[in-house]
Protein backbone atom coordinates (compact mmCIF):
# COMPACT_ATOMS: atom_id res chain seq x y z
CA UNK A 1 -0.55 -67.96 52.17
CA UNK A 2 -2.04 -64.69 53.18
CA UNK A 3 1.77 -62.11 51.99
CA UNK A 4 1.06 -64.75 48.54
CA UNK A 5 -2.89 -63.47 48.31
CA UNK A 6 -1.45 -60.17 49.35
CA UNK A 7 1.00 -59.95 46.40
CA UNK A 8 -1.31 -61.52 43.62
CA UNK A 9 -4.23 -58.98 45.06
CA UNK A 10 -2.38 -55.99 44.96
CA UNK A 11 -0.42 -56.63 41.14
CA UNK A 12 -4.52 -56.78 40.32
CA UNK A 13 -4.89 -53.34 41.46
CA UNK A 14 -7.68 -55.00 43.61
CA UNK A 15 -8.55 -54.33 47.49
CA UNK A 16 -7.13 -56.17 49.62
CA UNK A 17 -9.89 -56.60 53.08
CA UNK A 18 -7.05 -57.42 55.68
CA UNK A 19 -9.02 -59.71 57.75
CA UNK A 20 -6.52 -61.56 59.25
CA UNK A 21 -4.00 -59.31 60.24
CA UNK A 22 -6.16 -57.57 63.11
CA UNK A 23 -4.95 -60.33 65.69
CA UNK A 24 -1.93 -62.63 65.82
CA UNK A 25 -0.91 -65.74 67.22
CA UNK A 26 0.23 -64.57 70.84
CA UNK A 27 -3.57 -63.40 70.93
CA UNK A 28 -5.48 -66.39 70.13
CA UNK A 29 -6.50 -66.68 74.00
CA UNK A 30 -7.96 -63.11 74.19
CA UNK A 31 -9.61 -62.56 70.62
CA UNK A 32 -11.33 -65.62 69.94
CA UNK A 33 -13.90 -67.34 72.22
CA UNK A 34 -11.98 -69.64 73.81
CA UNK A 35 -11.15 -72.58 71.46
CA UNK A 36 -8.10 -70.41 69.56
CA UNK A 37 -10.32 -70.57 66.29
CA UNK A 38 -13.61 -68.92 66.11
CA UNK A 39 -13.17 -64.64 66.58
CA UNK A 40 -15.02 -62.67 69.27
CA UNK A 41 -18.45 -60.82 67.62
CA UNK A 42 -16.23 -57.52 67.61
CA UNK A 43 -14.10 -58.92 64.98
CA UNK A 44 -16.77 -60.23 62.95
CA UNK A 45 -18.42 -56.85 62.69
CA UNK A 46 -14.88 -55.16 61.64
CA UNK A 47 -14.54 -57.56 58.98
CA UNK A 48 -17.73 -57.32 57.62
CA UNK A 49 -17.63 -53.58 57.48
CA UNK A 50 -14.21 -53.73 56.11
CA UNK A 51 -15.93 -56.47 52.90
CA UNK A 52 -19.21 -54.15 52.54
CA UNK A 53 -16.56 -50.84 52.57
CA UNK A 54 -14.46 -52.68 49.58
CA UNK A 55 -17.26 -53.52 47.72
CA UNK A 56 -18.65 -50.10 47.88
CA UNK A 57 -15.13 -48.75 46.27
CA UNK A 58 -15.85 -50.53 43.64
CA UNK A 59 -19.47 -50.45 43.15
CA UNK A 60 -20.50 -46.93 44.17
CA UNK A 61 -23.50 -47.98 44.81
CA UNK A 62 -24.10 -45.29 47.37
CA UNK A 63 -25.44 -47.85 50.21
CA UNK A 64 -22.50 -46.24 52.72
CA UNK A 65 -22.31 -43.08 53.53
CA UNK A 66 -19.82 -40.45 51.74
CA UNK A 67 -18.02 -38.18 54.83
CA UNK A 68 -19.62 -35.10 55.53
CA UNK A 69 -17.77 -31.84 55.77
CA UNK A 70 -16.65 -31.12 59.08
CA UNK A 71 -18.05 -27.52 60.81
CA UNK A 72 -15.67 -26.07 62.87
CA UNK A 73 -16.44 -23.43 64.64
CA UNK A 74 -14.13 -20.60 64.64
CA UNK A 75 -13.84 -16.80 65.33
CA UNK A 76 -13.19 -14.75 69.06
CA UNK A 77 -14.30 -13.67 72.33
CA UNK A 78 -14.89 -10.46 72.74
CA UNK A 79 -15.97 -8.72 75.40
CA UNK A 80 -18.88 -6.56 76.00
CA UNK A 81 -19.25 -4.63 79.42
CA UNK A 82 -23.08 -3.94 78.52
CA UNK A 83 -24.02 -7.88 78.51
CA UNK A 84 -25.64 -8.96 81.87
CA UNK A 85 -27.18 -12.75 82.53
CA UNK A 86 -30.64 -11.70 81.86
CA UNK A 87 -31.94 -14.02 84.85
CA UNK A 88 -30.79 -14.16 88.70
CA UNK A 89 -28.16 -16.89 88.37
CA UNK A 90 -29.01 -18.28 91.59
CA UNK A 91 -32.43 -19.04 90.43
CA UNK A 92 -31.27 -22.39 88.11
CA UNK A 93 -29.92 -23.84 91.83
CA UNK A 94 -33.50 -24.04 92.71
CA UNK A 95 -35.54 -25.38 90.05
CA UNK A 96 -35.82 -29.46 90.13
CA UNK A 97 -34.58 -31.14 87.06
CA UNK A 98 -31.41 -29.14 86.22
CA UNK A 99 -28.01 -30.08 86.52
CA UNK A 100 -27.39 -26.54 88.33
CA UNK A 101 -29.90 -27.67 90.50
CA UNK A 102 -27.55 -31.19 91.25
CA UNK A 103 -24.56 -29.68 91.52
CA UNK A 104 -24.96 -26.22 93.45
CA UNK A 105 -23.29 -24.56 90.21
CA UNK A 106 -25.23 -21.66 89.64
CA UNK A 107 -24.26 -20.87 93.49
CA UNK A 108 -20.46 -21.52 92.62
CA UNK A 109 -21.00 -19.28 89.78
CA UNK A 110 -22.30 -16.47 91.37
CA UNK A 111 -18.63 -14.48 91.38
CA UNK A 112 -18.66 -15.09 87.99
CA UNK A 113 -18.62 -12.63 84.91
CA UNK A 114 -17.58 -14.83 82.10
CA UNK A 115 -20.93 -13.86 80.47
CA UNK A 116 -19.65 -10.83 79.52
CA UNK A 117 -17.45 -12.20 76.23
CA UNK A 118 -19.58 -12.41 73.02
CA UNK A 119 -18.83 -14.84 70.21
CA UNK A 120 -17.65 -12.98 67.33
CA UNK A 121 -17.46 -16.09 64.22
CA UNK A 122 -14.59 -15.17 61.72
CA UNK A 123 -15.89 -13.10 58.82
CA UNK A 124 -18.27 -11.04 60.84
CA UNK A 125 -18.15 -7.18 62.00
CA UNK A 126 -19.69 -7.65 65.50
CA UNK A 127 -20.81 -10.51 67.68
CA UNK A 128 -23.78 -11.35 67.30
CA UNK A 129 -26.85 -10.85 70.02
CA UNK A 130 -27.72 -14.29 72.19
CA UNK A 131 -31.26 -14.93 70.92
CA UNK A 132 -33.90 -13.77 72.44
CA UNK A 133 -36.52 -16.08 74.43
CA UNK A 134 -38.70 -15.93 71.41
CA UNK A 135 -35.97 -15.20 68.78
CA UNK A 136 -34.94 -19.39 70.29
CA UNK A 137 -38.67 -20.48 68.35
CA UNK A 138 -38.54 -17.98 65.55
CA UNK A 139 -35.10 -19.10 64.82
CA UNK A 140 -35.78 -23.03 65.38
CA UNK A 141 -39.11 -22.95 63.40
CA UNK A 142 -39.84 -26.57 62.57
CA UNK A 143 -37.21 -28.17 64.44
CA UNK A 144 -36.93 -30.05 67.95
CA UNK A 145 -33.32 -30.79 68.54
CA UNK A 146 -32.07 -33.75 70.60
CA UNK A 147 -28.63 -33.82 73.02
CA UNK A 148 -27.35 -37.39 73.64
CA UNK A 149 -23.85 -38.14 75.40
CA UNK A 150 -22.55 -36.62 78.56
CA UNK A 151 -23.18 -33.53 81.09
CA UNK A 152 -22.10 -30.80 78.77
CA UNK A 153 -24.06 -32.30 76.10
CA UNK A 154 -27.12 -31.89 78.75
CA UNK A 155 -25.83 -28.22 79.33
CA UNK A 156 -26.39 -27.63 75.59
CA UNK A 157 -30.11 -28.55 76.52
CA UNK A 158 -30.77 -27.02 79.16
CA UNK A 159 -29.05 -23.32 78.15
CA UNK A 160 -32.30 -23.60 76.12
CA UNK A 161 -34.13 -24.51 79.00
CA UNK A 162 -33.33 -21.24 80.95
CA UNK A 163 -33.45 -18.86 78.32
CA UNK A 164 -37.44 -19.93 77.63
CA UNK A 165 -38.05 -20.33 81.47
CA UNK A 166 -36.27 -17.51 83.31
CA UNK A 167 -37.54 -14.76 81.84
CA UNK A 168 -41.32 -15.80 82.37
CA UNK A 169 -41.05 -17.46 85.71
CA UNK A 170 -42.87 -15.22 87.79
CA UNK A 171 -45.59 -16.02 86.10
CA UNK A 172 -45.29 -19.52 86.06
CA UNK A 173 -47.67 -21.32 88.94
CA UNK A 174 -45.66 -21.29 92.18
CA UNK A 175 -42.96 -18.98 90.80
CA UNK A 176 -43.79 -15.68 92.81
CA UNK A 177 -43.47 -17.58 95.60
CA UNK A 178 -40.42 -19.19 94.82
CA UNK A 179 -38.80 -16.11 94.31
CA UNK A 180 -39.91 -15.31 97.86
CA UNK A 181 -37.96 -18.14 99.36
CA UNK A 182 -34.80 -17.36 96.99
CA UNK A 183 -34.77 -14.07 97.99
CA UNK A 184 -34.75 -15.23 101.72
CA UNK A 185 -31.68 -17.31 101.60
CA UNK A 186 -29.76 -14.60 99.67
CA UNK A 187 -26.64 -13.91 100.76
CA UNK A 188 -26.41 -17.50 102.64
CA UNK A 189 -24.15 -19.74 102.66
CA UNK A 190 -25.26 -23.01 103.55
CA UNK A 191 -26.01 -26.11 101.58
CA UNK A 192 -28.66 -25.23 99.05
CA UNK A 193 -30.26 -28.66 99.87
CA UNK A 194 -31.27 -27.83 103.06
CA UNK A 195 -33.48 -24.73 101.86
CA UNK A 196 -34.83 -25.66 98.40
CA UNK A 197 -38.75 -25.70 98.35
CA UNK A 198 -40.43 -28.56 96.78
CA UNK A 199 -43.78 -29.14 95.68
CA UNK A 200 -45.71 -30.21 92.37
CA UNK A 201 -46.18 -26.21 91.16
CA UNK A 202 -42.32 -25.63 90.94
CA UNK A 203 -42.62 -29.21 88.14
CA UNK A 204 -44.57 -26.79 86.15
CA UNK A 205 -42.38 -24.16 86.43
CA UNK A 206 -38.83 -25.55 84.62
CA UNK A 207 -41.19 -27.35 81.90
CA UNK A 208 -42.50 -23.98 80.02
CA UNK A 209 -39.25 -24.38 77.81
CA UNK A 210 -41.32 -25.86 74.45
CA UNK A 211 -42.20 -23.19 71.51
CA UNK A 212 -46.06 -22.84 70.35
CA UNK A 213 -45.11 -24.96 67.58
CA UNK A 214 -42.84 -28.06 69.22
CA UNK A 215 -39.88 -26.57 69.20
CA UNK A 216 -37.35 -27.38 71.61
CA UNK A 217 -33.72 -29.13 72.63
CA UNK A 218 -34.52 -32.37 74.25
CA UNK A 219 -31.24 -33.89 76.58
CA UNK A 220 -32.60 -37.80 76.88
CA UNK A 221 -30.86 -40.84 77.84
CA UNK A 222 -28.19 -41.22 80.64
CA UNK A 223 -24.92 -39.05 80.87
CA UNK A 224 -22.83 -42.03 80.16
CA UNK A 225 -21.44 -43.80 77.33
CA UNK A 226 -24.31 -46.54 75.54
CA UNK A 227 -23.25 -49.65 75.01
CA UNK A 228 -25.05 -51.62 71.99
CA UNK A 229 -22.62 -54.56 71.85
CA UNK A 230 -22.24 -57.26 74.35
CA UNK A 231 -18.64 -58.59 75.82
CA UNK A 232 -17.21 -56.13 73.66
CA UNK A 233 -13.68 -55.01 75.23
CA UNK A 234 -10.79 -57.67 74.68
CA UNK A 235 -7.45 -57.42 76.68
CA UNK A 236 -5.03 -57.44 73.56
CA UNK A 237 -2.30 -58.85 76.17
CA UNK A 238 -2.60 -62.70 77.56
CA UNK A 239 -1.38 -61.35 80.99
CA UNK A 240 -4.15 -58.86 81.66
CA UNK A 241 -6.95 -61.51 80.26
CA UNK A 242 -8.66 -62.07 83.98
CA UNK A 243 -9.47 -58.05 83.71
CA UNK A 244 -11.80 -58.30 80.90
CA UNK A 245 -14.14 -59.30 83.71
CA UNK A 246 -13.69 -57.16 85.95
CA UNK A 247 -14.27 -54.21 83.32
CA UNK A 248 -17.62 -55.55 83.43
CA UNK A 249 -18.25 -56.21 87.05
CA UNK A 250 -17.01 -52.40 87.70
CA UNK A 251 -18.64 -50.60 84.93
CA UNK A 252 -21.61 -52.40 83.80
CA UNK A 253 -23.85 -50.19 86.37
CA UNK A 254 -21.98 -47.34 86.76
CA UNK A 255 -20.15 -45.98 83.62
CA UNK A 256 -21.41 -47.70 80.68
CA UNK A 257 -24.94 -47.72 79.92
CA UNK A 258 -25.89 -50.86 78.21
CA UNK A 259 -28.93 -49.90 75.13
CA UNK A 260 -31.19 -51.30 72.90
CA UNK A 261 -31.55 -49.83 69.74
CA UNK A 262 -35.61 -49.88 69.75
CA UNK A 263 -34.41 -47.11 72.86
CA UNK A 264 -32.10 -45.29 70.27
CA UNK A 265 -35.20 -45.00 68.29
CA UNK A 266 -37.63 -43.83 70.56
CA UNK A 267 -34.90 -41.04 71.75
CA UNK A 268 -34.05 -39.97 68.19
CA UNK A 269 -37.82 -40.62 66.24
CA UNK A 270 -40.57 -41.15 68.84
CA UNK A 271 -39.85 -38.74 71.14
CA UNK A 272 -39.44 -35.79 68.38
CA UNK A 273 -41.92 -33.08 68.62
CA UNK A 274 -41.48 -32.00 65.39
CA UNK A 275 -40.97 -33.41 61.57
CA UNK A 276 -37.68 -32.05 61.54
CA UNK A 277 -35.42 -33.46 64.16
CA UNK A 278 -31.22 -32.59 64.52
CA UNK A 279 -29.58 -34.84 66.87
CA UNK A 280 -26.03 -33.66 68.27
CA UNK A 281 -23.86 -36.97 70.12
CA UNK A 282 -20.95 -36.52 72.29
CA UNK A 283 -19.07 -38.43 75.33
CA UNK A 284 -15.18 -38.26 76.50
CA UNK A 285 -14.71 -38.17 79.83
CA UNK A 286 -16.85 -41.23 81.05
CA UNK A 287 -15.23 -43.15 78.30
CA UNK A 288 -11.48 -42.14 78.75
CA UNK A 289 -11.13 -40.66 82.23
CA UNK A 290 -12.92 -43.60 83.97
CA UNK A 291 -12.26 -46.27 82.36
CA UNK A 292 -8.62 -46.29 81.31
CA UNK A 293 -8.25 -45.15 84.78
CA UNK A 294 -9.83 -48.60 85.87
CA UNK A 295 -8.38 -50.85 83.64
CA UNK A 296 -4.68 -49.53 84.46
CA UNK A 297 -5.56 -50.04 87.99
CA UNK A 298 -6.49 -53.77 87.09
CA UNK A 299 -3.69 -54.37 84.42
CA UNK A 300 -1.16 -53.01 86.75
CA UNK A 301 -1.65 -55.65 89.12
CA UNK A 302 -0.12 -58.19 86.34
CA UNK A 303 2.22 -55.88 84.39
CA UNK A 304 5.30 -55.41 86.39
CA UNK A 305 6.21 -51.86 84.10
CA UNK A 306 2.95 -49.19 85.34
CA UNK A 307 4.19 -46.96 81.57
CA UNK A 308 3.62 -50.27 80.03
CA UNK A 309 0.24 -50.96 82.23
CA UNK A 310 -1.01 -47.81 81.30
CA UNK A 311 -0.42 -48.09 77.85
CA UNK A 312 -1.93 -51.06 77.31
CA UNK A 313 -5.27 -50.33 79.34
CA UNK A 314 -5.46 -46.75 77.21
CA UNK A 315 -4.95 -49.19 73.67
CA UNK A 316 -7.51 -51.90 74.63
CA UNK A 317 -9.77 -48.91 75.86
CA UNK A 318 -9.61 -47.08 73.21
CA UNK A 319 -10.02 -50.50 70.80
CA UNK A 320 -13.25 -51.19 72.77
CA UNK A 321 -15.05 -47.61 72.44
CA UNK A 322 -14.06 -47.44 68.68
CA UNK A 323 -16.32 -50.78 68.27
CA UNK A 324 -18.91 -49.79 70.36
CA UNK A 325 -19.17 -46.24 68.36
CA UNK A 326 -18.94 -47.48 65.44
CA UNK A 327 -22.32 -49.76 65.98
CA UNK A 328 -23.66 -46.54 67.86
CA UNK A 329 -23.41 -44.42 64.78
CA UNK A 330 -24.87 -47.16 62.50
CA UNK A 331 -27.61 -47.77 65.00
CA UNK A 332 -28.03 -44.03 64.89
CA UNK A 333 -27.91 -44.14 60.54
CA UNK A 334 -30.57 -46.77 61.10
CA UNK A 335 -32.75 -44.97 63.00
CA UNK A 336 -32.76 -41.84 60.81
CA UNK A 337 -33.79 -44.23 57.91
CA UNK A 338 -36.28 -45.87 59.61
CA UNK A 339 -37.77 -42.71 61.11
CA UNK A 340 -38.21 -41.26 57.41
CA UNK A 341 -39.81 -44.35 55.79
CA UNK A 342 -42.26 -44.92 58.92
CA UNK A 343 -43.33 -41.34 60.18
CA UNK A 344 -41.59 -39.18 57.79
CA UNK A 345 -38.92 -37.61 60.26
CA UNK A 346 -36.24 -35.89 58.88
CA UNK A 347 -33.56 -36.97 61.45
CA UNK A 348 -30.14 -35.64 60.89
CA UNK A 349 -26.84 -36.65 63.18
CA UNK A 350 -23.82 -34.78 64.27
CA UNK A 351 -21.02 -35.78 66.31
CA UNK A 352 -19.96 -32.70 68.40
CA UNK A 353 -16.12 -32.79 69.54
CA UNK A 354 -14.83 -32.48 72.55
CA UNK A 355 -13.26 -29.01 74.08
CA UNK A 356 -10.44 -29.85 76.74
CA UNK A 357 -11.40 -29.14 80.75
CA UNK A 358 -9.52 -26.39 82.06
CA UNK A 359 -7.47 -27.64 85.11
CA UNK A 360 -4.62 -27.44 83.30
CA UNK A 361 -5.07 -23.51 82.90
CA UNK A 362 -6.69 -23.04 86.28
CA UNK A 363 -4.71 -24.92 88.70
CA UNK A 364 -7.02 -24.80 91.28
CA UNK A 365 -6.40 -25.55 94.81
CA UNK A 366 -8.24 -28.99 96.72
CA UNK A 367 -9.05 -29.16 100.06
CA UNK A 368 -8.85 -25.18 100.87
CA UNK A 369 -5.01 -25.15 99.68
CA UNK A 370 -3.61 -22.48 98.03
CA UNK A 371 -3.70 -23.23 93.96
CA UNK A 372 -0.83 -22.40 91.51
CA UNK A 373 -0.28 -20.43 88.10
CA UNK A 374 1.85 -22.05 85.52
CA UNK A 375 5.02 -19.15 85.58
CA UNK A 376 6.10 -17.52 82.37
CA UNK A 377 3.42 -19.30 80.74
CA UNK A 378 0.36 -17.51 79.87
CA UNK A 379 0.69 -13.84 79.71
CA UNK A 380 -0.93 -10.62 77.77
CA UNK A 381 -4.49 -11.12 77.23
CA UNK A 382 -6.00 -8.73 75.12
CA UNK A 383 -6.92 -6.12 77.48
CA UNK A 384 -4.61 -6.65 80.12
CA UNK A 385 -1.36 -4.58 80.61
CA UNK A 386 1.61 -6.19 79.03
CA UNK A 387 4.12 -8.18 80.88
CA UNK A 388 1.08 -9.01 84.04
CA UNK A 389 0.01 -12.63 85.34
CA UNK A 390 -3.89 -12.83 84.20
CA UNK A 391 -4.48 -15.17 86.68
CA UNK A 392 -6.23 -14.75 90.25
CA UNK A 393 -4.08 -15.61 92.84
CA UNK A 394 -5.29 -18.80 94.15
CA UNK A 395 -5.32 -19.83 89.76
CA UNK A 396 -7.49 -19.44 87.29
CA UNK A 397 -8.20 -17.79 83.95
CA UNK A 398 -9.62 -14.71 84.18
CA UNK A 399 -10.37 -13.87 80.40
CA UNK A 400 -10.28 -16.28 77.02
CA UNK A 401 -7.73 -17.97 76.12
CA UNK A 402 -6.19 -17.63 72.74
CA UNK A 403 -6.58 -20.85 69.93
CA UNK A 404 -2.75 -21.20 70.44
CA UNK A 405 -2.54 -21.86 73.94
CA UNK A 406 -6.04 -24.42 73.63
CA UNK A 407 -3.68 -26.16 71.06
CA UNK A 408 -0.76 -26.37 73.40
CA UNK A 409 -1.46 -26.35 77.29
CA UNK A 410 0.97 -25.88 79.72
CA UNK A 411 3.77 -28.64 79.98
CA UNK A 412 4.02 -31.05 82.66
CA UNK A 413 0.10 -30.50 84.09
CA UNK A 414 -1.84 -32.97 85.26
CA UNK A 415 -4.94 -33.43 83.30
CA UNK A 416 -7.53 -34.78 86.02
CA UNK A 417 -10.29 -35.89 83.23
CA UNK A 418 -7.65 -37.35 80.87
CA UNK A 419 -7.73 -34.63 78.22
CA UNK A 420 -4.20 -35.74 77.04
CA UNK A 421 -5.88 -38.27 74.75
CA UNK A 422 -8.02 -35.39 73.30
CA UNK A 423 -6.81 -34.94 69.97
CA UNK A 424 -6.61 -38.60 69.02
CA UNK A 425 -10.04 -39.42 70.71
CA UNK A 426 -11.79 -36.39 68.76
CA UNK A 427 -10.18 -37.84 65.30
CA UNK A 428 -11.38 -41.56 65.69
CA UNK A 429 -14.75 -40.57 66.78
CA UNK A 430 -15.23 -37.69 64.04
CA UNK A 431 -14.10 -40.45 61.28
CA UNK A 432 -16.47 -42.93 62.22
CA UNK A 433 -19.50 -40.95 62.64
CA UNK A 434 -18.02 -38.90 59.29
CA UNK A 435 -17.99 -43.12 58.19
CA UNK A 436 -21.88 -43.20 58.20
CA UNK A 437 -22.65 -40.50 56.52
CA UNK A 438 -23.78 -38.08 59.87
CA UNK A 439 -22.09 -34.56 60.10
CA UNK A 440 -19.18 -33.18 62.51
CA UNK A 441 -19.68 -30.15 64.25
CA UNK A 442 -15.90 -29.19 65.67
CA UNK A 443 -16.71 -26.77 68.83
CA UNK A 444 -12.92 -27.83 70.29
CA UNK A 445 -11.78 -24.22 70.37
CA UNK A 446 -14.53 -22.45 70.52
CA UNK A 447 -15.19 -24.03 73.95
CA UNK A 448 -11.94 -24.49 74.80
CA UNK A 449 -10.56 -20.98 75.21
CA UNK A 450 -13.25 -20.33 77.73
CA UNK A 451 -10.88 -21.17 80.45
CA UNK A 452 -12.27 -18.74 82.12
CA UNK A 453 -16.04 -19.79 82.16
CA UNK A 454 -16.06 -22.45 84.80
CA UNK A 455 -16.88 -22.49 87.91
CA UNK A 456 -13.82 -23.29 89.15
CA UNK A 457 -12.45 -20.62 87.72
CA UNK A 458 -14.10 -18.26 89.95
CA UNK A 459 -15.47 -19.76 92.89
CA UNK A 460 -13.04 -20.10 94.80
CA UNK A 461 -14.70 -19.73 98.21
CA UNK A 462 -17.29 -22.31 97.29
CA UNK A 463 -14.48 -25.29 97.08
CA UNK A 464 -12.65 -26.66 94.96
CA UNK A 465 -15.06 -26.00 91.37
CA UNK A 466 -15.29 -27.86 88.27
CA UNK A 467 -13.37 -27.62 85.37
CA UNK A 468 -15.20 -29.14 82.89
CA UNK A 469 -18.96 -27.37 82.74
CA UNK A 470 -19.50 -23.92 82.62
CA UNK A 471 -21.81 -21.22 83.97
CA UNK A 472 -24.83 -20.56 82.61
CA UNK A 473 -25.32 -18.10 80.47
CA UNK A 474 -21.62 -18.23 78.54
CA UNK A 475 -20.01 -19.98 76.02
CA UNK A 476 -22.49 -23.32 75.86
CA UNK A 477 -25.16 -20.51 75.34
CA UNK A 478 -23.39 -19.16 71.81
CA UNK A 479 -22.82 -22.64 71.07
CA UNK A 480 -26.78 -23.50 71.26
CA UNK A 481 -27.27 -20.26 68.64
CA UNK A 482 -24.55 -21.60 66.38
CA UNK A 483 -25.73 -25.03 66.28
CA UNK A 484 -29.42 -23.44 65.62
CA UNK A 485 -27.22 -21.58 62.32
CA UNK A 486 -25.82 -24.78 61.29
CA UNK A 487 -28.99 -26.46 61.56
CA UNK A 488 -31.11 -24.26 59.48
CA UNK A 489 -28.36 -24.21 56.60
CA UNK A 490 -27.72 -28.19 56.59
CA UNK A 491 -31.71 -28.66 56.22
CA UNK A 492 -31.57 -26.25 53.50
CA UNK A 493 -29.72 -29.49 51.64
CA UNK A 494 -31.26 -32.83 50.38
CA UNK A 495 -31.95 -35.43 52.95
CA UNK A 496 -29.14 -37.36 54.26
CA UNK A 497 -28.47 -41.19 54.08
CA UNK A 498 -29.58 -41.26 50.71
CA UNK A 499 -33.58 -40.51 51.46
CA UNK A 500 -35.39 -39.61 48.23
């Protein structure tokens, strides 16, 4: 019945909403709710959509969104010998409610001097100066962005954070003082834990980030994926049905962070100081590295073949986090409207890609072994002489990387934060937030060249680093005054989601 409705449909010239070809008959157990008729809520919601997106073909009514262009952000590192960090880098170790302050990685980054490269965007002489602490409000007039998603998301946040707090924190209540005790532990090397002072002065010190007129870059939310939908993932294979559970009982706490949208709202709307209000969205790592990671250790357990295992738990992973973004980014849509018509926000969404980590460049040792360069493989950086290894000896960039070698990474590496679905996982989520009618902002090579810019890259005596952030200030910092450019010029345009 459905190839006859098929044929009929498409000698119309009509669209045809393929409904019931998402599932088959081997996977009545797993996609309907238990009685091999009715579909689970996720397939509901995919049908709809797929009805409402038909009807819109033909009715351009406007109601969905048309895809936004994509930004991608693309030019060179260059590097400047005059650039310094403008703050004591140790400093952001210190200070309560920062990441660096979590993780020890301004310490780890003290060897570094990846701050000395300069984002030079294609078509332009020179690279640009980093804004200023003031140029950050001047610049921003009007606006108070808003970082959802993951860690590096947060980093976005709080570059903007340090370059309004460092440079007047000796004036700040309690921040002579803590300079005193900073300036103690200098030059030791013990767990910066034990010797951090605490007190209710130093909260006033890392909250002086805000402009005279609202301006800001808010980070709010959890660093982990949100989940709107409930009993969302399906096992697409009969055998692996009992893990659908357990995805559940092991992430429901941990990795996935289960939201209402009335939270969404407040975030995006309520919690804007301004009337103006740019909200960037990003997550991989939590989504792909974790879970897959879990599910193949559950699936494996009933699929004999682990290639097979694996393959299945990355499908039914990815088949989950598509649903659950695809409600995120209408929630999102929704908000924006609703923020408009009820307080007259102008709320504006991007989805910002994701760069790859850099273990597969840096090759960093674990447990105080020796790490390894990838032979033959990257050689020449600009600046270096010809035919010489540019990487330290225990591994590790020590300058950019070019767009070529971000686009093809060393064969036969391990990628620890399961970059190897990068490419796909940046083109589903960039459609379906393009799908909505929010923006793209493509910082993939950009970021990823920076190699160089993490703290494992350079901290080698610290342990075994991190390949994923980076130290502060560098590259995240000329991605904060690139998304302030796109910013300005997108609000220069009529109001998204068709707002009058």
């Amino acid at each position: 019945m459905n190839e006859i409705a098929r044929k009929k449909v498409s000698k119309a010239k009509l669209d045809l909403v393929q409904t019931y070809f998402m599932y088959g008959v081997d996977q009545l157990d797993t996609a309907t709710v238990g009685d091999r008729t009715h579909a689970k809520p996720g397939y509901y919601h995919r049908w709809t959509m797929g009805v409402l997106q038909a009807a819109e073909r033909r009715l351009k009514t406007g109601c969905l969104a048309k895809p936004r262009e994509r930004h991608v952000l693309e030019g060179s590192w260059v590097r400047d010998d005059s650039l310094e960090p403008g703050w004591d880098r140790y400093l952001f170790a210190y200070l309560p409610n920062f990441h660096e302050y979590e993780t020890n990685r301004d310490f780890k980054c003290r060897m570094d001097e990846s701050y000395k490269y300069a984002w030079r965007p294609n078509g332009t002489a020179a690279a640009p100066k980093l804004l200023s602490r003031d140029g950050l409000c001047k610049a921003f007039q009007g606006f108070s962005g808003l970082m959802l998603g993951d860690s590096l998301s947060r980093q976005v946040a709080e570059t903007w954070r340090m370059r309004r707090v460092a440079p007047k924190f000796g004036d700040a209540p309690g921040g002579s003082e803590m300079w005193d005790r900073i300036r103690e532990d200098e030059g030791h090397h013990r767990p910066l834990r034990d010797v951090r002072p605490e007190g209710p002065s130093l909260e006033k010190v890392d909250k002086r980030d805000v402009c005279d007129g609202g301006e800001t870059f808010q980070f709010l939310g959890d660093q982990r994926p949100y989940s709107l939908l409930e009993d969302s993932f399906v096992a697409s294979d009969r055998r692996v049905v009992a893990c659908e559970s357990n995805f559940y009982d092991k992430n429901g706490h941990t990795d996935i962070r289960p939201t209402r949208e009335d939270e969404l709202y407040e975030w995006v709307v309520e919690a804007s100081t301004t009337s103006r209000r740019p909200v960037f969205f990003n997550t991989f790592q939590d989504v792909v590295g974790r879970n897959i990671y879990e599910m193949f250790e559950c699936y494996r357990g009933y699929v004999d073949d682990e290639a097979e295992a694996k393959k299945l738990a990355t499908r039914d992973v990815f088949a989950w986090w598509q649903q659950e973004l695809d409600e995120l980014a209408a929630a999102l849509r929704r908000a924006a409207i609703r923020g408009w018509r009820e307080k007259q926000i102008d709320v504006r969404v991007w989805y910002r890609t994701s760069p790859p980590a850099a273990e597969a460049w840096i090759r960093y040792g674990h447990n105080g072994h020796k790490g390894r360069a990838t032979p033959g493989f990257h050689q020449d950086p600009e600046g270096y002489p010809k035919g010489e290894p540019w990487f330290n000896e225990p591994g590790g960039a020590i300058a950019p990387l070019s767009a070529a070698e971000v686009l093809n990474p060393p064969k036969g590496s391990e990628w620890e934060y399961g970059h190897e679905h990068l490419v796909e996982f940046n083109r589903f989520s960039a459609e379906i937030f393009q799908k909505h009618g929010h923006g793209v902002l493509n910082d993939t090579l950009m970021l990823g060249m920076r190699a160089d810019a993490h703290p494992a890259s350079s901290a080698f005596s610290h342990g075994q680093g991190d390949a994923v952030h980076y130290c502060l200030p560098g590259p995240v910092s000329y991605l904060l005054d690139a998304m302030i450019g796109l910013v300005r010029d997108e609000y220069e345009t009529p109001r998204w989601y068709g707002l009058a």
